[in-house]
Every structure is written in C-alpha cells, then in structure tokens.
C-alpha atoms as a PDB file:
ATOM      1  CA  UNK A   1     -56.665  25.610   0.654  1.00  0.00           C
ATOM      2  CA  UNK A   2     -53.958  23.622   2.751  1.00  0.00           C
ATOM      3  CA  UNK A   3     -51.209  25.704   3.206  1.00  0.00           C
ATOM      4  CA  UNK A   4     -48.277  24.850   0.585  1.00  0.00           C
ATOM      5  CA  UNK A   5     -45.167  24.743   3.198  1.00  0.00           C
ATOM      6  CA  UNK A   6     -43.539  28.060   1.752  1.00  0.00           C
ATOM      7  CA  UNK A   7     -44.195  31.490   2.014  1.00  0.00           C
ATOM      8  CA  UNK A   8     -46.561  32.700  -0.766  1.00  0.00           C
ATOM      9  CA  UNK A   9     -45.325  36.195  -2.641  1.00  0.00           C
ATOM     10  CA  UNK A  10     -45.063  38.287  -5.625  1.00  0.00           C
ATOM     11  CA  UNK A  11     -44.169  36.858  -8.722  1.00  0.00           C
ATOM     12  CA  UNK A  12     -45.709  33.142  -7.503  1.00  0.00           C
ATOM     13  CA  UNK A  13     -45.805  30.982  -9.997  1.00  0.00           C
ATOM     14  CA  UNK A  14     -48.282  28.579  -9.212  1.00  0.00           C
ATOM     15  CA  UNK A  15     -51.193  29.949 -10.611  1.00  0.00           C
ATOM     16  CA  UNK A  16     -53.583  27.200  -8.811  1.00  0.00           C
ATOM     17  CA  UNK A  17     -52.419  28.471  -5.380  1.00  0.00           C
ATOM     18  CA  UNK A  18     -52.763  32.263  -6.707  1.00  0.00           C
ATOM     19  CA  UNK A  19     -56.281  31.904  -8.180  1.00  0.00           C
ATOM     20  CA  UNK A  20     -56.900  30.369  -4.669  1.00  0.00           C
ATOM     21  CA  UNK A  21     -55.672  33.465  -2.643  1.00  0.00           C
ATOM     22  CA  UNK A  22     -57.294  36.030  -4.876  1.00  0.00           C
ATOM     23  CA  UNK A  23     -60.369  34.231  -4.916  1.00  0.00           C
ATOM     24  CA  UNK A  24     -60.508  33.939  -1.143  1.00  0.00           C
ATOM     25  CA  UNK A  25     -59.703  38.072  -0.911  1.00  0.00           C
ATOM     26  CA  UNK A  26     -62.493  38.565  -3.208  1.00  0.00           C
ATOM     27  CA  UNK A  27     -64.592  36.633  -0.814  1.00  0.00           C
ATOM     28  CA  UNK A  28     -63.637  38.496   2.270  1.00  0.00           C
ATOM     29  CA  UNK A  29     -64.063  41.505   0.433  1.00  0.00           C
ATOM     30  CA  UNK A  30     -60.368  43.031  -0.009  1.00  0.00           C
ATOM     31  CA  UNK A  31     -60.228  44.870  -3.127  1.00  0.00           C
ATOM     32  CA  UNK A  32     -59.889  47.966  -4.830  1.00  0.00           C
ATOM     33  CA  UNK A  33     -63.062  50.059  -4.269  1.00  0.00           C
ATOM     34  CA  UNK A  34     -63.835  49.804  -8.146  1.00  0.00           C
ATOM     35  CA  UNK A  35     -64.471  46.501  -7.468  1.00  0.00           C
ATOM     36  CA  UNK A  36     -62.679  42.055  -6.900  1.00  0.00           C
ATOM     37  CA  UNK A  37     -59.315  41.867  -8.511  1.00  0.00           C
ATOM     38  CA  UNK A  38     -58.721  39.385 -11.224  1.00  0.00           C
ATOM     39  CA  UNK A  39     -58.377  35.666 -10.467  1.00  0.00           C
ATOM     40  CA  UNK A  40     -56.147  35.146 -13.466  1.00  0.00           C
ATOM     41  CA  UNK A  41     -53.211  33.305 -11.309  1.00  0.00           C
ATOM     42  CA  UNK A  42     -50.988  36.440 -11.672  1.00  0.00           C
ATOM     43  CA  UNK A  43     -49.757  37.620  -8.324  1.00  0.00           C
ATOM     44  CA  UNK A  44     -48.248  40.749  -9.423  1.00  0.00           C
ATOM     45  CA  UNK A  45     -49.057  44.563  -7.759  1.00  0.00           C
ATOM     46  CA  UNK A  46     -52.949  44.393  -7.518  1.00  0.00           C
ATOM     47  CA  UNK A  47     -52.633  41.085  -4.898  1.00  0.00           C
ATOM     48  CA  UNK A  48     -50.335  42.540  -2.851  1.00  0.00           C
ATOM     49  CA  UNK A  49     -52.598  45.488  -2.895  1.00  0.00           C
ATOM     50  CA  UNK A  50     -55.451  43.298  -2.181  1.00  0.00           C
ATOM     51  CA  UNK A  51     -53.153  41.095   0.362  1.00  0.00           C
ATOM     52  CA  UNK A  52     -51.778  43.986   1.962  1.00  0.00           C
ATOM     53  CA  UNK A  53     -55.185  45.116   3.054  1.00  0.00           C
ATOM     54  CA  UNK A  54     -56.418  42.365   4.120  1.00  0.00           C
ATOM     55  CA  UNK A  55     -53.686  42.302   6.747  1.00  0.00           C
ATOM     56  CA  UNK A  56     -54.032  45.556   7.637  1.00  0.00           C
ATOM     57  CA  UNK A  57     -57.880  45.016   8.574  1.00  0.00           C
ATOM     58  CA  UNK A  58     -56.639  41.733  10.167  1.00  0.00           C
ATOM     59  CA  UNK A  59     -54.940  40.217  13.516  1.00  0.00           C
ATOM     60  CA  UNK A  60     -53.182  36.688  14.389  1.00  0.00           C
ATOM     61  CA  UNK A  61     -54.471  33.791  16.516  1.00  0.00           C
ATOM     62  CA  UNK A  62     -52.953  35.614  19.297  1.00  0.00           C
ATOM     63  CA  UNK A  63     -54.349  39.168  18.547  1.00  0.00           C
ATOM     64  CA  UNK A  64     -51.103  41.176  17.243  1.00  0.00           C
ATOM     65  CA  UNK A  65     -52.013  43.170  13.993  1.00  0.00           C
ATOM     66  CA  UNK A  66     -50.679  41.429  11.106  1.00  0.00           C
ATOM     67  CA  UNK A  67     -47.012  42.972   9.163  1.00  0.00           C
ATOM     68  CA  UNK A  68     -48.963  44.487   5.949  1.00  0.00           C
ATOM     69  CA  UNK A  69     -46.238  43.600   4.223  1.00  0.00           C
ATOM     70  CA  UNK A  70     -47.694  41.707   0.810  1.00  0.00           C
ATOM     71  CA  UNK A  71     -46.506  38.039   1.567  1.00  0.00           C
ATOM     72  CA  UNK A  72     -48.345  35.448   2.981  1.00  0.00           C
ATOM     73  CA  UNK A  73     -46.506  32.845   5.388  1.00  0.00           C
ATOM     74  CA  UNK A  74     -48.457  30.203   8.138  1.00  0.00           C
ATOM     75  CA  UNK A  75     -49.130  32.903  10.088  1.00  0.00           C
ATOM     76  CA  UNK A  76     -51.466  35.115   7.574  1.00  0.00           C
ATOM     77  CA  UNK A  77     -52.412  31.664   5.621  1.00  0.00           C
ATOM     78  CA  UNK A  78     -53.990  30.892   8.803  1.00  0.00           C
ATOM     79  CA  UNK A  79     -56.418  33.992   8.705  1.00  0.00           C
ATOM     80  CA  UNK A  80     -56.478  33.761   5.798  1.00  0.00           C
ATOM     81  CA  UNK A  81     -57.386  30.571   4.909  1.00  0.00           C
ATOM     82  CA  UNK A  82     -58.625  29.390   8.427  1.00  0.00           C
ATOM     83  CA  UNK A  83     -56.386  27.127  10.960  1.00  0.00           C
ATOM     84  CA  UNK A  84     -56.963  23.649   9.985  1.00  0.00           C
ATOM     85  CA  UNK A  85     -54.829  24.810   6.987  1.00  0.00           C
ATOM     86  CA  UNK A  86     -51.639  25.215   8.411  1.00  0.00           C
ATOM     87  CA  UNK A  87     -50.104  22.479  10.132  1.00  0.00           C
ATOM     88  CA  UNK A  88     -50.547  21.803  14.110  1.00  0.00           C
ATOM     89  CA  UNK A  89     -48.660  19.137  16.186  1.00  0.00           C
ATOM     90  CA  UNK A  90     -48.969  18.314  19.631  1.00  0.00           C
ATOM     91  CA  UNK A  91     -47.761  14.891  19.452  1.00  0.00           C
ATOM     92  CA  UNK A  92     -43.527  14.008  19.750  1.00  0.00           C
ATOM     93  CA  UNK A  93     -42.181  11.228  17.510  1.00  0.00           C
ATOM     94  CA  UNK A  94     -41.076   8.853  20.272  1.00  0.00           C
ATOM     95  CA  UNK A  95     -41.452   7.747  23.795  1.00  0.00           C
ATOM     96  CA  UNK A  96     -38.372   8.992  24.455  1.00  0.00           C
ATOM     97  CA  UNK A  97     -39.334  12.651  23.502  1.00  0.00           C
ATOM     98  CA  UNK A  98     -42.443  12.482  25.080  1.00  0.00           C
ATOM     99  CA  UNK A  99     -40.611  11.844  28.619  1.00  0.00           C
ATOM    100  CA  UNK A 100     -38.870  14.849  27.592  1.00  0.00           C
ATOM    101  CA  UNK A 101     -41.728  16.957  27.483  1.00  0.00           C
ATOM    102  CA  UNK A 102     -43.492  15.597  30.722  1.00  0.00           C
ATOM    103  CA  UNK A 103     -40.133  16.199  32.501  1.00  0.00           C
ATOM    104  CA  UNK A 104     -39.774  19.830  30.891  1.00  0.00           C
ATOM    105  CA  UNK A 105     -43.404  20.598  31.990  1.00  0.00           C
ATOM    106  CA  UNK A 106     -42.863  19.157  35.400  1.00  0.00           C
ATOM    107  CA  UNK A 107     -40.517  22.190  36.159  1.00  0.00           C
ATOM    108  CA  UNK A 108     -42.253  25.075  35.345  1.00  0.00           C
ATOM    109  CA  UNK A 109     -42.485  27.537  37.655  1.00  0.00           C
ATOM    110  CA  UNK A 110     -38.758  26.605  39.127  1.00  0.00           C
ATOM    111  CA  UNK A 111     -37.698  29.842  40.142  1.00  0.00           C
ATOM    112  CA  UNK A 112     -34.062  31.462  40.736  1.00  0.00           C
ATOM    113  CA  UNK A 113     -32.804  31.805  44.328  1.00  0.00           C
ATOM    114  CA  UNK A 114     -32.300  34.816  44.698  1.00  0.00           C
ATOM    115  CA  UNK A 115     -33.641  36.126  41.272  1.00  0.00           C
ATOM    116  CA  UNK A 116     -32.089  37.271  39.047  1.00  0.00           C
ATOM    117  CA  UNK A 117     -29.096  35.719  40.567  1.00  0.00           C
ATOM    118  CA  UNK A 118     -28.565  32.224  38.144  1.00  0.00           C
ATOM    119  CA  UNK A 119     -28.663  30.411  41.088  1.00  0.00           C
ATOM    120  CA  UNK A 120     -31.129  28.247  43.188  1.00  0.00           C
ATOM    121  CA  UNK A 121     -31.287  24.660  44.254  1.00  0.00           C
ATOM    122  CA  UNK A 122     -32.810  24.007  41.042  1.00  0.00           C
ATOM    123  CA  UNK A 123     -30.909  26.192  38.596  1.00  0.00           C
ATOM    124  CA  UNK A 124     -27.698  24.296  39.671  1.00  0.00           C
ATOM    125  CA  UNK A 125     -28.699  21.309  39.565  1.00  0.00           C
ATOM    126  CA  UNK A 126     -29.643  22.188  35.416  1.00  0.00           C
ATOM    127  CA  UNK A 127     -25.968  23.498  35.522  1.00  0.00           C
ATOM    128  CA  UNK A 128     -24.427  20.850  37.647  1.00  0.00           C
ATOM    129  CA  UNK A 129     -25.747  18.414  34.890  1.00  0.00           C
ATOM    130  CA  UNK A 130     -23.451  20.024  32.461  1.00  0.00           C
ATOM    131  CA  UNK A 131     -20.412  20.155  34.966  1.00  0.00           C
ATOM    132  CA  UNK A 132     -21.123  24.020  36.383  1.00  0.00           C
ATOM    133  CA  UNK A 133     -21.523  25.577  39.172  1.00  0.00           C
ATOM    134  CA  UNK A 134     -24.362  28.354  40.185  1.00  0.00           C
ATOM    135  CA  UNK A 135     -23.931  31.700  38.205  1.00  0.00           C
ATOM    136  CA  UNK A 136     -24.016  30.419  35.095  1.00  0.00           C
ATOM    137  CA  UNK A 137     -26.467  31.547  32.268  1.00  0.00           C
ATOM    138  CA  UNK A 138     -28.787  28.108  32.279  1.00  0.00           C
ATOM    139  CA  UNK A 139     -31.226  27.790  29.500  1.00  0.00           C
ATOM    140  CA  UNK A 140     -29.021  25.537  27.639  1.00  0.00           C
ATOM    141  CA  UNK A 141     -28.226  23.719  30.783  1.00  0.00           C
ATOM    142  CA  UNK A 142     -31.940  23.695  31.327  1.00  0.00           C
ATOM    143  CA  UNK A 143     -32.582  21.615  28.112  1.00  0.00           C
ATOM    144  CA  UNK A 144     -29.058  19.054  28.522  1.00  0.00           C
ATOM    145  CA  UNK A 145     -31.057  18.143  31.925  1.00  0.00           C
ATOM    146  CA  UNK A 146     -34.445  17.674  30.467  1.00  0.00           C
ATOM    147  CA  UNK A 147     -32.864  15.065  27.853  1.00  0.00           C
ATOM    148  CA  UNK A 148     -30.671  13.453  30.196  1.00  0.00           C
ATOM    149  CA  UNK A 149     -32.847  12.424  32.895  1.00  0.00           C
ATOM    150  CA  UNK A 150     -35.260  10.975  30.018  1.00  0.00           C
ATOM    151  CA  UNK A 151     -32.545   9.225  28.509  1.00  0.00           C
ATOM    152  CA  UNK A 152     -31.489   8.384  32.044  1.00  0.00           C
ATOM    153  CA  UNK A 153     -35.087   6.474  32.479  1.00  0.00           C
ATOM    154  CA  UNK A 154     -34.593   5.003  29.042  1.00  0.00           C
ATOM    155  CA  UNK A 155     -31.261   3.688  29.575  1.00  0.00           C
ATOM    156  CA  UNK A 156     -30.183   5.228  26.933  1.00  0.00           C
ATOM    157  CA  UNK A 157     -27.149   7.748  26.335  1.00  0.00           C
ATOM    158  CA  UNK A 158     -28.033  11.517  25.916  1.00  0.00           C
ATOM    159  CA  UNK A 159     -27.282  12.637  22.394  1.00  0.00           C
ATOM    160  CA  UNK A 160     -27.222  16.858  23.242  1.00  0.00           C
ATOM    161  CA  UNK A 161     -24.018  18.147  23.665  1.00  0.00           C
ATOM    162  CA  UNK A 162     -22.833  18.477  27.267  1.00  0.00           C
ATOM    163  CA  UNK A 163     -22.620  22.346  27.500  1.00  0.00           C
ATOM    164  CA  UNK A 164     -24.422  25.328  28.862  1.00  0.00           C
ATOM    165  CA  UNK A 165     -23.711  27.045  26.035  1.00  0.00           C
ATOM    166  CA  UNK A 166     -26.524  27.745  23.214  1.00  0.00           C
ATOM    167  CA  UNK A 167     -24.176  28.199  20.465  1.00  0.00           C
ATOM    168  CA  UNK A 168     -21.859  25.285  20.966  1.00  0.00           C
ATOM    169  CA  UNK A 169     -24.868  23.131  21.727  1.00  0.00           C
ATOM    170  CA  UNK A 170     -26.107  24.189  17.897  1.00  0.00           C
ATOM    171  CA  UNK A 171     -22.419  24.312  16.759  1.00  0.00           C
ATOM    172  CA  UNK A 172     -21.416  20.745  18.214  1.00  0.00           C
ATOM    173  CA  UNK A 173     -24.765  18.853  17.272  1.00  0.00           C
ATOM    174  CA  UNK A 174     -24.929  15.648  16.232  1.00  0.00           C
ATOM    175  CA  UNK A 175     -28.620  16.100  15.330  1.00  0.00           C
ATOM    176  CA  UNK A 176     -30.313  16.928  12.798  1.00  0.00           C
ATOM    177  CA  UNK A 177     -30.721  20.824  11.674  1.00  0.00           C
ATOM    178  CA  UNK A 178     -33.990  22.462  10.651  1.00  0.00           C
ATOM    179  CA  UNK A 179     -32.420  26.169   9.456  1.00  0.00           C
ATOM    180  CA  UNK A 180     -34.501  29.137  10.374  1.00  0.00           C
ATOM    181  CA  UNK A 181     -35.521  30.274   6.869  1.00  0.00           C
ATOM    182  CA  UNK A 182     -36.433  26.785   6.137  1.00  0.00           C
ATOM    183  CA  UNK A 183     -38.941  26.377   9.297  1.00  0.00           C
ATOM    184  CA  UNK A 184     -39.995  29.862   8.566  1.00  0.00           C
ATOM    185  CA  UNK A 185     -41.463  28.647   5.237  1.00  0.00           C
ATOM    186  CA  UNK A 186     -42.759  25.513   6.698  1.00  0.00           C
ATOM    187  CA  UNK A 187     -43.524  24.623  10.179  1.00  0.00           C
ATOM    188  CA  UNK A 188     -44.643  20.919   9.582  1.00  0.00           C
ATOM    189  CA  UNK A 189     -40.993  20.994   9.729  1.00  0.00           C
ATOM    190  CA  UNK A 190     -41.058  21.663  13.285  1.00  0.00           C
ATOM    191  CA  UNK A 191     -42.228  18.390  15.587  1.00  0.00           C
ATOM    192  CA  UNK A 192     -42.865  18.544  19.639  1.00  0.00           C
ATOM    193  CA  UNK A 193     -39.192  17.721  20.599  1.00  0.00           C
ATOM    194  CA  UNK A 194     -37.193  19.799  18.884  1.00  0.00           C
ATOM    195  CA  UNK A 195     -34.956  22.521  20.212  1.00  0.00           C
ATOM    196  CA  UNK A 196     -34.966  25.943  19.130  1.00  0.00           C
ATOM    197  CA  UNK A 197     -32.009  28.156  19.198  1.00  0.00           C
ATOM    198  CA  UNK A 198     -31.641  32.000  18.838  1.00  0.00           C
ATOM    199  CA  UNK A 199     -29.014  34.165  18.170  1.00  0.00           C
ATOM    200  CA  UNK A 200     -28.201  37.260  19.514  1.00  0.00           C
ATOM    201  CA  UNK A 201     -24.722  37.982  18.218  1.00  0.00           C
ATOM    202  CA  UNK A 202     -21.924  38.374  20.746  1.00  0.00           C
ATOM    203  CA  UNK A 203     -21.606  34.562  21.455  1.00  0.00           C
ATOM    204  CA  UNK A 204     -24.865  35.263  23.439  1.00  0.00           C
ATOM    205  CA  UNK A 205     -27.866  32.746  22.412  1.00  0.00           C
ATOM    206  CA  UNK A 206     -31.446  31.153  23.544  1.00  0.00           C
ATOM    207  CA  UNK A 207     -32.822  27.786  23.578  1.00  0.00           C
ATOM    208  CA  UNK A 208     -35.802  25.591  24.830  1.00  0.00           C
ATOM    209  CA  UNK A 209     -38.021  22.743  23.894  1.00  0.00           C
ATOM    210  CA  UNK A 210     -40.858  22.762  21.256  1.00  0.00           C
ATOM    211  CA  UNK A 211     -43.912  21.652  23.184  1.00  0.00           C
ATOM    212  CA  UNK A 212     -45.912  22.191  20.567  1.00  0.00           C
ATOM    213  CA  UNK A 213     -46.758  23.661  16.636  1.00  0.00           C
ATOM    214  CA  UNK A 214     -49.674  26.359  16.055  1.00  0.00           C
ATOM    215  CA  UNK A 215     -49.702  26.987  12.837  1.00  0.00           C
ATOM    216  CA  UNK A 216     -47.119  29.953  12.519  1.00  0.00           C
ATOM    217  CA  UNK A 217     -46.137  29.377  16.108  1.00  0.00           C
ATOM    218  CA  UNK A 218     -44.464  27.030  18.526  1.00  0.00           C
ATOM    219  CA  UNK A 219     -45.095  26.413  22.367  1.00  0.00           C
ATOM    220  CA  UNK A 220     -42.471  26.220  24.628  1.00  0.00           C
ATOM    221  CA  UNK A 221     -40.584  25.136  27.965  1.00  0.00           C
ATOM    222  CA  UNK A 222     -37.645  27.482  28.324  1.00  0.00           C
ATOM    223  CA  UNK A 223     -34.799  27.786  31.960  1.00  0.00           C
ATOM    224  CA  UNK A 224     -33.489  31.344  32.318  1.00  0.00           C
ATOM    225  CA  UNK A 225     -37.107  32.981  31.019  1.00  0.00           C
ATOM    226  CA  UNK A 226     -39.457  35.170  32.094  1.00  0.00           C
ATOM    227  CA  UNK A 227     -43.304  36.045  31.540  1.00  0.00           C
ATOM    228  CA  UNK A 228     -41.553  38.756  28.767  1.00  0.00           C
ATOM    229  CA  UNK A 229     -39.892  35.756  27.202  1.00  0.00           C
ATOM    230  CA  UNK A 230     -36.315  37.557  28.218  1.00  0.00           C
ATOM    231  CA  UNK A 231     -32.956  35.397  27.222  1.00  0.00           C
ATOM    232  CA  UNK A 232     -31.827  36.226  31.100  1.00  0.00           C
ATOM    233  CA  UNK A 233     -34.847  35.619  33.037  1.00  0.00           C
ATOM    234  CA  UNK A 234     -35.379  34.261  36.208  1.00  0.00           C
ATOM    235  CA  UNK A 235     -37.296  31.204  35.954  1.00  0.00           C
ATOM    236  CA  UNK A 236     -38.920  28.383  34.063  1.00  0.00           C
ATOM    237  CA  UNK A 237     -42.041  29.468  32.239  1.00  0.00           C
ATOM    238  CA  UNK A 238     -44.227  27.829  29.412  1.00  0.00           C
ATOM    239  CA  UNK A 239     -44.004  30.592  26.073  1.00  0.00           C
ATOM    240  CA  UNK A 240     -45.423  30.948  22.942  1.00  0.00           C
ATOM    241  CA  UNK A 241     -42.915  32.141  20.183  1.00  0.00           C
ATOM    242  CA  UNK A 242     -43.195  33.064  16.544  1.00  0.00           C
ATOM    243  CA  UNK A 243     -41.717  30.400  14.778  1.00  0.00           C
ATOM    244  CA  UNK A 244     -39.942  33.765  12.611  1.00  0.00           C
ATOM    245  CA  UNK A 245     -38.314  34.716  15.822  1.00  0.00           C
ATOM    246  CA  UNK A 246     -36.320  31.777  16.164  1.00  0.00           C
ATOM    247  CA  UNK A 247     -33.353  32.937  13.815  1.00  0.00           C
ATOM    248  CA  UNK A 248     -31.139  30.168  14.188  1.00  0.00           C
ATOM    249  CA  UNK A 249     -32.616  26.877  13.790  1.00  0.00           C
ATOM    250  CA  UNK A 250     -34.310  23.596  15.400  1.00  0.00           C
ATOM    251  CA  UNK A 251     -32.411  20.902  16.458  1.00  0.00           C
ATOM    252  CA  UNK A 252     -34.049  17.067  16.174  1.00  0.00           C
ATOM    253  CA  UNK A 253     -32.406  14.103  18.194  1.00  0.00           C
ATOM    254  CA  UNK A 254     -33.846  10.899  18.512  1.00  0.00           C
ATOM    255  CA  UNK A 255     -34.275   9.632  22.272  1.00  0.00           C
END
C-alpha cells in the first residue's frame, strides 16, 4: 500500500489503510504470541502493540533502529510497506533549479582556510555574495551563492533573500513555505530544490539545498558542515538528513 502522505496512528480512522497495516504485521509475523491481531480496521492498543514490535525487531534504509514508538510515518511505512511506497524524487521542477544543484554539487569538498576559521578563498566569496566579509557563519551565504550564479546564467534575478542569516532568509521569503510538521507527514511535499531550514533557538539556524527525497529522508548540499552534519562545520559536504530533523521548514522559489 502507497503510503497516504500523513503519519498513520492510534485512533486512525480509515479503516482501509488500517486493515492494510494489520494485515501486513500479520504477514511479517508481529503479533501477540497467542496468535495475528484482528484486521477489523480498528487501530486501537493491540496495533500499536503489534506496530511497536515490529519496529523494535526493525531498522531504516540507513540502518538506525527504528523509535518503537506506535506511529507509522515514511520512514517505518517504508519497512514496512517496502520503498516504492513512499515517495522518491531526484528530479528539480525547472532548469533553473537544476543549475542550482549542478552548481551546489560542483563545490563539495570546498574547505575552510584555516578550519574552523569561516574563512577561505571560497567561504568569502559565499559571504562576499551577500555583502560580508570572512568570519562570518556561511551556510546561508552558501545557498544565496548557489541561486545567484544560476540565476546569473539564466539572466534572471535571484529571488532568496540577500542575507547570511538562516532565520531572516526563512523570515524575509518571498517563496513559498512547506512547514516542518507538514513535510514531516508528507515528503512528496519536498522537491530537489528546496531549502531546508533548522532552528536552534538563540537566533542561531541551518540551511542547505534538497538534492534529493528518500522516502523519509532528504539528500543534501550544505556550506559550514561537516562529515557529523555540525551547524558550524568547516566545509562543504553532501548529507543525508531525516526529513523530522528539519524543524523549521522548506523553502520553494522558482528559478
């Protein structure tokens, strides 16, 4: 069963997508030792049970145990159900967001000069783009300069918001705004493109480009990473995120 776009829980009250889940636990074998729960469309205690166990006896696409928590969002629908029923995209909307990507992809591996130090050839020409100098915290920066030099070989205007700053770049927007809870329940919300934006309180945020949509996760180009996907890291790297990690939102522009 394709996955519905929301996140499946107790008290459902589609029966069709219920009888579907218990009858797929049944299959797999996770039930009560007495024997399959009922496929009556009622997702009250004994699914969760049965749910619950089957993610505790289970792991993602990536290998990290699942939360045994009851619920099933894209990432459990996935094992669940297998991955051709959650939605994938690799493929951006436009030309325009496709240069994006290439360009995006083209710097990874741009490092800091010194590390550590937010500064570098590289890094500040990211934050020159946005009318900084070296020292600066640059992810956002990183992502105004991928978008402007493809809408600089478009001839088009970019539409970001000229800042290095992840929370007035989400603030500002012009674009349009995927919330968090809503791209939690439903990644085909999510396109290659799209910016994500996190919040870490403080005024302190951080951002990249969607490269790409797994199922329950999104691939990445992010400035100002690292290898442990850090908000103040040292370099341009490729990640893979949890799309429930990203508590802010997705930004779409059109380029």
């Amino acid at each position: 069963m394709k996955y519905p776009g929301r996140i499946i829980k107790k008290k459902e009250a589609d029966k069709k997508i219920v009888k579907a889940i218990q009858t797929r636990l049944n299959e797999i074998k996770c039930h009560p030792p007495e024997g399959p729960i009922n496929v009556d469309g009622d997702y009250g205690n004994q699914t969760v049970a049965a749910v619950k166990l089957f993610q505790s006896r289970s792991a993602d696409a990536k290998g990290a145990s699942l939360m045994p928590d009851g619920v099933l969002g894209p990432i459990s629908w996935e094992i669940l159900f297998g991955t051709e029923k959650v939605p994938e995209n690799h493929q951006p909307k436009t030309a325009g967001l496709t240069d994006v990507i290439a360009i995006a992809t083209l710097e990874i591996g741009t490092q800091e000069v010194p590390l550590n130090s937010n500064r570098g050839p590289k890094v500040e020409e990211y934050l020159a783009s946005t009318g900084l100098g070296g020292g600066f915290a640059w992810c956002a920066a990183f992502v105004y300069w991928c978008y402007n030099q493809a809408a600089n070989n478009a001839g088009k205007l970019n539409p970001l918001v000229k800042t290095a700053g992840v929370l007035r770049s989400w603030n500002e927007s012009i674009g349009k705004k995927i919330l968090a809870k809503d791209a939690k329940n439903n990644p085909a919300l999510i396109k290659p493109g799209h910016i994500f934006i996190m919040d870490y309180g403080g005024g302190l945020g951080h951002t990249g480009i969607v490269v790409g949509v797994n199922g329950g996760f999104i691939d990445t180009v992010e400035g100002n990473t690292n290898d442990q996907s850090s908000r103040e890291g040292s370099g341009v790297y490729k990640r893979v995120r949890k799309i429930n990690s990203i508590n802010k939102g997705f930004m779409e522009y059109k380029l």
